[in-house]
C-alpha atoms as a PDB file:
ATOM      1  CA  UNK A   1     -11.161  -7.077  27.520  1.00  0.00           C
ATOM      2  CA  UNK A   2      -8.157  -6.262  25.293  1.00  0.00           C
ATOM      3  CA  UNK A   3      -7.502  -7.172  21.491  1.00  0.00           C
ATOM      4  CA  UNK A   4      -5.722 -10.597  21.952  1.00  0.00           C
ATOM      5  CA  UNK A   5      -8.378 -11.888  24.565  1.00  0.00           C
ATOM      6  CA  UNK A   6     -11.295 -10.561  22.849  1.00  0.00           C
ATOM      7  CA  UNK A   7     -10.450 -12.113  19.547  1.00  0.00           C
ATOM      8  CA  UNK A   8      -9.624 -15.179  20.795  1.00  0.00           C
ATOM      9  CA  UNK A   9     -13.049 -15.292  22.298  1.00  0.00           C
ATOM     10  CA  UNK A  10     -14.606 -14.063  18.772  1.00  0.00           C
ATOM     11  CA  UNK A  11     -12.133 -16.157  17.095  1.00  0.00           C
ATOM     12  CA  UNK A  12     -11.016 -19.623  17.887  1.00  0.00           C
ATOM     13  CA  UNK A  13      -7.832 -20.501  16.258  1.00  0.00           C
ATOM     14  CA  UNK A  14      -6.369 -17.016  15.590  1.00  0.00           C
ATOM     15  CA  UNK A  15      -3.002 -17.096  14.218  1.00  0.00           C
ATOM     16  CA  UNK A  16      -0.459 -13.706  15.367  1.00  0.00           C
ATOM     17  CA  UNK A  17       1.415 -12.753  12.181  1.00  0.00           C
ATOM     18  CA  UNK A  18       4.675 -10.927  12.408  1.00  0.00           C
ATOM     19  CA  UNK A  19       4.730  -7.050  11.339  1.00  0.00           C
ATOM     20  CA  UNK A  20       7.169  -4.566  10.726  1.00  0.00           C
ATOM     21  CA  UNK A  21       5.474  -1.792  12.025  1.00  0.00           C
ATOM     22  CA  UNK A  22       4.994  -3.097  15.819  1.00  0.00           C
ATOM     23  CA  UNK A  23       2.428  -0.060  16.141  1.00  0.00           C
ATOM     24  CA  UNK A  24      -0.338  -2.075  14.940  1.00  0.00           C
ATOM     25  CA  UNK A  25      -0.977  -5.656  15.520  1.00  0.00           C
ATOM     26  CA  UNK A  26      -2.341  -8.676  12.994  1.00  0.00           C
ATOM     27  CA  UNK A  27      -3.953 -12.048  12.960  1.00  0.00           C
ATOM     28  CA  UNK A  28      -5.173 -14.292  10.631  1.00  0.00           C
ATOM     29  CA  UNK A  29      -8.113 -17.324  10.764  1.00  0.00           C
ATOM     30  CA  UNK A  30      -8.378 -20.166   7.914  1.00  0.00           C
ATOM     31  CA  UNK A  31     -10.992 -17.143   6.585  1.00  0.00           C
ATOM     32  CA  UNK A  32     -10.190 -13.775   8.203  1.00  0.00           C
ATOM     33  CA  UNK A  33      -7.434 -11.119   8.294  1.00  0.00           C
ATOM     34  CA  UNK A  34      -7.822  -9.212  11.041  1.00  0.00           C
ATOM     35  CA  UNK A  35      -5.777  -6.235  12.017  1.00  0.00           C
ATOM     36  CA  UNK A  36      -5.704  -4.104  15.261  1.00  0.00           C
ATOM     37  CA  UNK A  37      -4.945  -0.056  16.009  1.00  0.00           C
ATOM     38  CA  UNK A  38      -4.719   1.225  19.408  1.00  0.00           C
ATOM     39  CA  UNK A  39      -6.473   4.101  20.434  1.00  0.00           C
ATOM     40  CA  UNK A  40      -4.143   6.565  19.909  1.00  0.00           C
ATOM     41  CA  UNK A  41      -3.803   5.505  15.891  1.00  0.00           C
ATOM     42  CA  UNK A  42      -7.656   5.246  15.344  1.00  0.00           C
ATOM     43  CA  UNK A  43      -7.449   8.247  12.959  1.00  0.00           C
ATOM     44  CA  UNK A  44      -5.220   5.563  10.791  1.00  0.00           C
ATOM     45  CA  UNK A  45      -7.728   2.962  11.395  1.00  0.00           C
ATOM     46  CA  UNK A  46     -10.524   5.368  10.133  1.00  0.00           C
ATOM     47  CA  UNK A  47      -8.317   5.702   6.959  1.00  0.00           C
ATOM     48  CA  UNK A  48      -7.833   2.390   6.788  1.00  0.00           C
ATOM     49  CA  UNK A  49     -11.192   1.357   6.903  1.00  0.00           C
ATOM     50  CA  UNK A  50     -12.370   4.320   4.927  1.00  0.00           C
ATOM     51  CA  UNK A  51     -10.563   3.531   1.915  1.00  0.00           C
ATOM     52  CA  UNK A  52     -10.585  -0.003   1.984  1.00  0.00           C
ATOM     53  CA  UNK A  53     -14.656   0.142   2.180  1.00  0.00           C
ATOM     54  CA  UNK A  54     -15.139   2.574  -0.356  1.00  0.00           C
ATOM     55  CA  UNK A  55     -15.343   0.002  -3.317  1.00  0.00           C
ATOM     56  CA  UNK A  56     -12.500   2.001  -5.564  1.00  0.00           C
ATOM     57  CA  UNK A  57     -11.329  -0.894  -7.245  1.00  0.00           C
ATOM     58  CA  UNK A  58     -11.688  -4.551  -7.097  1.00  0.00           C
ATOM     59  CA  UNK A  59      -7.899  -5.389  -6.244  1.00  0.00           C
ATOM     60  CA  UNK A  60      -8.264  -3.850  -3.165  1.00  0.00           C
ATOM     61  CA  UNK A  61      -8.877  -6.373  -0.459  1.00  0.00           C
ATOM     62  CA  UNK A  62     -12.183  -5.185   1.221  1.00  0.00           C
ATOM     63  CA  UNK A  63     -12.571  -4.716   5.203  1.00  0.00           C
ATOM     64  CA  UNK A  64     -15.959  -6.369   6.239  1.00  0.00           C
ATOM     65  CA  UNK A  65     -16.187  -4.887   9.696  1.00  0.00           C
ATOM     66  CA  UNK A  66     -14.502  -2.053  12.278  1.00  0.00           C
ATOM     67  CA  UNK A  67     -15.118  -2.380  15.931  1.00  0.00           C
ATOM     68  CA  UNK A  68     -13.906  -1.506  19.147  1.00  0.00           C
ATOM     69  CA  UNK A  69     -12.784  -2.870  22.230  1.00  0.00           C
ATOM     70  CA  UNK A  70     -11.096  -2.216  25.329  1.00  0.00           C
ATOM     71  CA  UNK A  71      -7.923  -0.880  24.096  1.00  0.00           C
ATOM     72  CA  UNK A  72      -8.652   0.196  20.943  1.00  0.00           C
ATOM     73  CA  UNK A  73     -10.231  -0.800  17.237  1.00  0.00           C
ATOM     74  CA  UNK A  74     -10.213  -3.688  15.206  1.00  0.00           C
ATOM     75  CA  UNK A  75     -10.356  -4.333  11.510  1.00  0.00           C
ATOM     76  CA  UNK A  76     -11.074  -7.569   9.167  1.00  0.00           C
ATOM     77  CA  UNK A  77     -10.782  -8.242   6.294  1.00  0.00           C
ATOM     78  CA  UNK A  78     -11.357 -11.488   3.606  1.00  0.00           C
ATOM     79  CA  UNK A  79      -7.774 -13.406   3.745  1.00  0.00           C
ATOM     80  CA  UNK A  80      -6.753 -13.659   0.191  1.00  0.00           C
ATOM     81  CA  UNK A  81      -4.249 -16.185  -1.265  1.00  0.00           C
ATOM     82  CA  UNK A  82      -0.584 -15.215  -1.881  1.00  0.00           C
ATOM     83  CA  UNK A  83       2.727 -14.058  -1.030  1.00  0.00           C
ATOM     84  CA  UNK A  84       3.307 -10.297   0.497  1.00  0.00           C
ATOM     85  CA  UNK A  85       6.029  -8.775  -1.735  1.00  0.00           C
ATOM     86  CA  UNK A  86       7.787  -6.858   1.197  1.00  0.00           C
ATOM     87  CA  UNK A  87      10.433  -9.388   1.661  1.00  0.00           C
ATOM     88  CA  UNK A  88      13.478  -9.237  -1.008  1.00  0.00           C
ATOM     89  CA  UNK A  89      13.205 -13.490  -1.252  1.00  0.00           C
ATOM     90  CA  UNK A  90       9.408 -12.369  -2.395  1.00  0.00           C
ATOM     91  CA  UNK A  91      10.367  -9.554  -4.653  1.00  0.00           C
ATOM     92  CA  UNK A  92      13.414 -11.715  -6.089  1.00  0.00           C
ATOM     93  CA  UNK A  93      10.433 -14.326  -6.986  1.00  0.00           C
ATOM     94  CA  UNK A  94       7.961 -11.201  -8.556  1.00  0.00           C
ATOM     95  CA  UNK A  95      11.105  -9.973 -10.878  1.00  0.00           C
ATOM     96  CA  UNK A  96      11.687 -13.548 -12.029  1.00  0.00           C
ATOM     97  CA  UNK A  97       8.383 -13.487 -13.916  1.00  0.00           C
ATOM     98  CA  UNK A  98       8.053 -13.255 -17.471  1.00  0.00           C
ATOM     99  CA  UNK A  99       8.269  -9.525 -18.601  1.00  0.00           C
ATOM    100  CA  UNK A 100       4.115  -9.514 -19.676  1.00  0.00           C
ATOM    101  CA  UNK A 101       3.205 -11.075 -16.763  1.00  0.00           C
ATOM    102  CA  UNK A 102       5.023  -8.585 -14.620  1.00  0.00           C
ATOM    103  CA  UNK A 103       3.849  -5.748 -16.888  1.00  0.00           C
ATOM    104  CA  UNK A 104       0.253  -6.931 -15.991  1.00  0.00           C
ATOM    105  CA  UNK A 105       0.551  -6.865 -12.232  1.00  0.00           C
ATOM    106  CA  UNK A 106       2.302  -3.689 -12.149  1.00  0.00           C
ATOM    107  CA  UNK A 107      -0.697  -2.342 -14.345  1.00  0.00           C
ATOM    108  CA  UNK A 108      -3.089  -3.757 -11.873  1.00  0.00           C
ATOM    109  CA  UNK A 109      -0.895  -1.690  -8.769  1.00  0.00           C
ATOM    110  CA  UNK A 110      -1.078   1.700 -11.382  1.00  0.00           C
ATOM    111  CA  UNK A 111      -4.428   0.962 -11.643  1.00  0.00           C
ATOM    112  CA  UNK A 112      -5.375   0.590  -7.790  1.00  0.00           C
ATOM    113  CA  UNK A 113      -3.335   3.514  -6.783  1.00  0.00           C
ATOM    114  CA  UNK A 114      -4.903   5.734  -9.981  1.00  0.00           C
ATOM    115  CA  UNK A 115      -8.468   4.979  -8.200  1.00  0.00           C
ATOM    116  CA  UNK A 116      -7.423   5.778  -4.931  1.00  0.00           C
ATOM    117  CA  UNK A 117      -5.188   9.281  -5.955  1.00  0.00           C
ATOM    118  CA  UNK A 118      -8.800  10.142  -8.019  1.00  0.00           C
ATOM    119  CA  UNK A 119     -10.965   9.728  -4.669  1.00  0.00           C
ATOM    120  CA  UNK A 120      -9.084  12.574  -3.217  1.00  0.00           C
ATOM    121  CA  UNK A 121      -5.866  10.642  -1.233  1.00  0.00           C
ATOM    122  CA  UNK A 122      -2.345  10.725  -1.382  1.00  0.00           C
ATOM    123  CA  UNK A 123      -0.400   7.369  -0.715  1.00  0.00           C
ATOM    124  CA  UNK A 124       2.229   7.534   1.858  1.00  0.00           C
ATOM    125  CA  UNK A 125       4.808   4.534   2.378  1.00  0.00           C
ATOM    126  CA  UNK A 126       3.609   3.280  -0.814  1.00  0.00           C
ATOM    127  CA  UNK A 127       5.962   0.305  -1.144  1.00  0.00           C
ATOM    128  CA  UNK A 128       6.021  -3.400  -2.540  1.00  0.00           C
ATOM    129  CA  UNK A 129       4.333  -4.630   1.074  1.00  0.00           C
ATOM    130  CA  UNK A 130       1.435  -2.971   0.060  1.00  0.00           C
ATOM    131  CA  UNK A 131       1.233  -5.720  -2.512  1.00  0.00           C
ATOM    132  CA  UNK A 132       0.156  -9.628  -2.438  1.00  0.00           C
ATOM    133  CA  UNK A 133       0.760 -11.900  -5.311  1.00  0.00           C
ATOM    134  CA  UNK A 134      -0.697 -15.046  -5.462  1.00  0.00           C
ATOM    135  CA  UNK A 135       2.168 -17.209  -8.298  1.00  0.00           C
ATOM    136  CA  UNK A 136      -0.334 -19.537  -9.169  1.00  0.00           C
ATOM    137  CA  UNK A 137      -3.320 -17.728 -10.131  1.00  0.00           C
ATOM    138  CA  UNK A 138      -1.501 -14.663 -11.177  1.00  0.00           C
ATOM    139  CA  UNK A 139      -3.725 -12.854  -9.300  1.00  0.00           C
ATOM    140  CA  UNK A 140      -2.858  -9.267  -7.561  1.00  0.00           C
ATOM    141  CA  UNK A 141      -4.071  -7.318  -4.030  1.00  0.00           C
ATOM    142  CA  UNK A 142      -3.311  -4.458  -2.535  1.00  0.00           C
ATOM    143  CA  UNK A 143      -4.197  -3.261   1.127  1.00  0.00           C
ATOM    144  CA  UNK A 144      -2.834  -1.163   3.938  1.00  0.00           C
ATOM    145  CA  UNK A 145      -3.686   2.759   3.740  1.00  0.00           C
ATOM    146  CA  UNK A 146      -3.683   3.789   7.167  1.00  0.00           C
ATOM    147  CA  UNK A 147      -0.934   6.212   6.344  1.00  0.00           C
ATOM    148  CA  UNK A 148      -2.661   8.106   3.190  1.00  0.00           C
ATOM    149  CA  UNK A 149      -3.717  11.641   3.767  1.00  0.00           C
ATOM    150  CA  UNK A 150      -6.711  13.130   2.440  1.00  0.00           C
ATOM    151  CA  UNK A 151      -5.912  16.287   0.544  1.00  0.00           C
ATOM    152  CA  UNK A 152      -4.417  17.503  -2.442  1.00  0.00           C
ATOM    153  CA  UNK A 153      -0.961  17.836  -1.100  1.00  0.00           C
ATOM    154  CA  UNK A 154       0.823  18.650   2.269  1.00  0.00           C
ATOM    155  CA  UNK A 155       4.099  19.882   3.799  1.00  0.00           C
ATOM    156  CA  UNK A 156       6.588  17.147   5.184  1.00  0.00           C
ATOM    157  CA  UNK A 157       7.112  17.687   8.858  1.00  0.00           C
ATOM    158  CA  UNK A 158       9.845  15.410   9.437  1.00  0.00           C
ATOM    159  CA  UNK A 159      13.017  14.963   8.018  1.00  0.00           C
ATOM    160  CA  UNK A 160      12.208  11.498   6.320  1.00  0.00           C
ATOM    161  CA  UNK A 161       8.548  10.719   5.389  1.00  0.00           C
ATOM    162  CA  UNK A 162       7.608   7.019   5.967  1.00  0.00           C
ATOM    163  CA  UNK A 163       8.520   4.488   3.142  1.00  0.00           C
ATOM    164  CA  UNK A 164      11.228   2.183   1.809  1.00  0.00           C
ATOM    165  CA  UNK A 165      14.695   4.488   0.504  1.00  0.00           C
ATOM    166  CA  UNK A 166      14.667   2.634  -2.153  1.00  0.00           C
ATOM    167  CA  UNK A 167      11.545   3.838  -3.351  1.00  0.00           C
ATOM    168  CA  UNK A 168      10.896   7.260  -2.146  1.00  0.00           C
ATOM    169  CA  UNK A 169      11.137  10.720  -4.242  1.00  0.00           C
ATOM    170  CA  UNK A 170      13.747  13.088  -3.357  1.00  0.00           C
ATOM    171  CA  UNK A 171      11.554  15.242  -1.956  1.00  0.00           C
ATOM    172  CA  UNK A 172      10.203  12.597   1.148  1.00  0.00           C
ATOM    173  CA  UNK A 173      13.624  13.144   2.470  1.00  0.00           C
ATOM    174  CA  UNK A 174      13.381  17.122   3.277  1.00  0.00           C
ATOM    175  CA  UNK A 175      11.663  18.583   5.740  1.00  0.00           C
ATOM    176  CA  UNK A 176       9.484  21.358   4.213  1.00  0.00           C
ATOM    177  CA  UNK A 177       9.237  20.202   0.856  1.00  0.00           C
ATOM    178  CA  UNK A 178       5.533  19.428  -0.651  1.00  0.00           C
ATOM    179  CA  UNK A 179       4.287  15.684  -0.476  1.00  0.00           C
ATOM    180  CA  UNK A 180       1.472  15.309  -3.227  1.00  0.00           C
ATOM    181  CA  UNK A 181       0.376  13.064  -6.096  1.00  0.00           C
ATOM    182  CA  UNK A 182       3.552  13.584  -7.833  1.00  0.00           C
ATOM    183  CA  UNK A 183       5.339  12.063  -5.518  1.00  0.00           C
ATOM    184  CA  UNK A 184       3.435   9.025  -6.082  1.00  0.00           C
ATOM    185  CA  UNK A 185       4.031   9.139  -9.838  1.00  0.00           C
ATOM    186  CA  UNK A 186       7.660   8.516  -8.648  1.00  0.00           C
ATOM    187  CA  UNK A 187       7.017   6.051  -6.077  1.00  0.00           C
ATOM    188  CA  UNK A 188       4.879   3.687  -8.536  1.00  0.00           C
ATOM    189  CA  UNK A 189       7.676   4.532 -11.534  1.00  0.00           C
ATOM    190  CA  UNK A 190      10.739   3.055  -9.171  1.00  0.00           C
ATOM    191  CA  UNK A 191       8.584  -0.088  -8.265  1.00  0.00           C
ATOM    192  CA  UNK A 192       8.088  -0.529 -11.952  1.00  0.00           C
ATOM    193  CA  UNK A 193      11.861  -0.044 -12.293  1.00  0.00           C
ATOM    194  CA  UNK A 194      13.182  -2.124 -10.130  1.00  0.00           C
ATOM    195  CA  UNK A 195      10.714  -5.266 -10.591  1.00  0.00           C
ATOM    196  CA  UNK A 196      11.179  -4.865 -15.045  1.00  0.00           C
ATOM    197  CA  UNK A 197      15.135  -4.466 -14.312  1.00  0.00           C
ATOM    198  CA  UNK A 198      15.216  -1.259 -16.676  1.00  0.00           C
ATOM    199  CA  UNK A 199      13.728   1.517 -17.693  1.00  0.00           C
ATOM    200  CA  UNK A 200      12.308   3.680 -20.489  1.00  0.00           C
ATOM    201  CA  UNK A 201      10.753   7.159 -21.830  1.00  0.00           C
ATOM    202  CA  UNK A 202       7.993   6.896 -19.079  1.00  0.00           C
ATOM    203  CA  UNK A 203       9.361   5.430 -16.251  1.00  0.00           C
ATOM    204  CA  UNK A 204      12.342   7.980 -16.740  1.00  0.00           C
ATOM    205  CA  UNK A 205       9.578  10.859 -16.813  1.00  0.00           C
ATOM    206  CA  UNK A 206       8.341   9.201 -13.629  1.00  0.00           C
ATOM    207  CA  UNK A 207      11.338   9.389 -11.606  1.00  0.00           C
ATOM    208  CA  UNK A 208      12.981  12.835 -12.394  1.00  0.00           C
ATOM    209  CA  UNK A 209      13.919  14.212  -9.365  1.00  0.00           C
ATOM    210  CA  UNK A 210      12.212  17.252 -10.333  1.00  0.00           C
ATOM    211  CA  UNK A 211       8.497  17.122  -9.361  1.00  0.00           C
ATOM    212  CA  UNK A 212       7.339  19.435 -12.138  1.00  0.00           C
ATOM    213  CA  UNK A 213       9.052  17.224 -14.928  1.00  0.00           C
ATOM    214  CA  UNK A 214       7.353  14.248 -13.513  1.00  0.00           C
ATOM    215  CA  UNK A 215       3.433  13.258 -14.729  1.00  0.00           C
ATOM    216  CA  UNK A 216       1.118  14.986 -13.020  1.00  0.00           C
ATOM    217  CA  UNK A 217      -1.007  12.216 -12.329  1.00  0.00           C
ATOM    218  CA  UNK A 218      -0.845   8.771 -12.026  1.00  0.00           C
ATOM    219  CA  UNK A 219      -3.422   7.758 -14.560  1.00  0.00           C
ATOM    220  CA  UNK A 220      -1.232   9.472 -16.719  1.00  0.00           C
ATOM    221  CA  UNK A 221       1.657   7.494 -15.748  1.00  0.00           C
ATOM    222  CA  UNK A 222      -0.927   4.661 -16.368  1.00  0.00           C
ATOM    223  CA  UNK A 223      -1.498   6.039 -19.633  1.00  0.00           C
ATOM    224  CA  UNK A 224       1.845   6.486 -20.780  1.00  0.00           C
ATOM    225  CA  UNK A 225       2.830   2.737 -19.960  1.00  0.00           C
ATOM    226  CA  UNK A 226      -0.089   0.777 -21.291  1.00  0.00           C
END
């Protein structure tokens, strides 16, 4: 029995929501988010599940089971109120907010990615998708790690790593160069950027082109701008 048909027997009423990346494949119930990996991605959906289990903060949505069927793996998850932020309509509405209120939910996203850098991963296509806002209870999530990689740092074997442009460090765009928390710092300083509409001592440090100038860690970037 494939995903769809297996669900739907699991799961009256499932809803198919509309993804970006058409590698994996989501639904949603009144209670339930529920995402599916094909077999050849379940090292992603190990990630996924891996990180998103762990407990390493509480604004990351939990996943509540993995399991298998025919065609591959399936993950679900609580389904949390708010708006995804990886449309520009929802990032136009984000930026709009009062400047502490934004400050906040950007601390919340340092915060996340902080615990998840300190349990050993590095975030790849770190962007605002990763995010949900909910407007009316100011209240912040974060999901969707299948991408991260488990190590201290590794070599880009493409010539563009995954991730929005308008986001990504210099170095995610050469083929050779070394992918590692640093990188990160940058990532998490030009979301900051872009949804304050300026910048400042720290958020400069965080996105010099040059990794070595950058912080070396995000809780110091965390640090730096609380």
């Amino acid at each position: 029995m494939n995903a769809e048909d297996w669900l739907q027997e699991k799961l009256p009423g499932l809803i198919p929501l509309q993804k970006t990346d058409t590698s994996t494949r989501a639904w949603r119930t009144e209670s339930l988010f529920v995402k599916f990996f094909p077999f050849a991605l379940q090292e992603r959906a190990a990630v996924e599940a891996e990180i998103s289990s762990a407990g390493l903060h509480p604004n990351i949505i939990p996943s509540l089971l993995m399991t298998g069927c025919d065609n591959g793996i399936v993950l679900a998850y609580s389904w949390v109120s708010g708006t995804a932020l990886g449309t520009t309509e929802a990032r136009e509405k984000f930026y709009a907010l009062p400047e502490p209120e934004k400050w906040a939910a950007l601390h919340t996203i340092f915060s996340v990615c902080t615990a998840i850098s300190e349990a050993g991963w590095i975030l790849v296509d770190l962007y605002e998708g990763n995010i949900i806002y909910d407007f009316e209870n100011k209240q912040l999530w974060c999901f969707d790690w299948d991408l991260c990689v488990k190590s201290e740092s590794y070599i880009l074997e493409k010539d563009r790593n995954w991730g929005s442009s308008r986001l990504m460090a210099p170095e995610e765009f050469v083929r050779g160069d070394r992918i590692d928390v640093r990188t990160n710092v940058f990532n998490l300083g030009r979301i900051a950027q872009l949804a304050l509409g300026k910048t400042d001592d720290a958020l400069t440090r965080a996105t010099d082109p040059d990794p070595e100038k950058r912080f070396p860690s995000i809780r110091e970037l965390l640090l730096a701008r609380s």
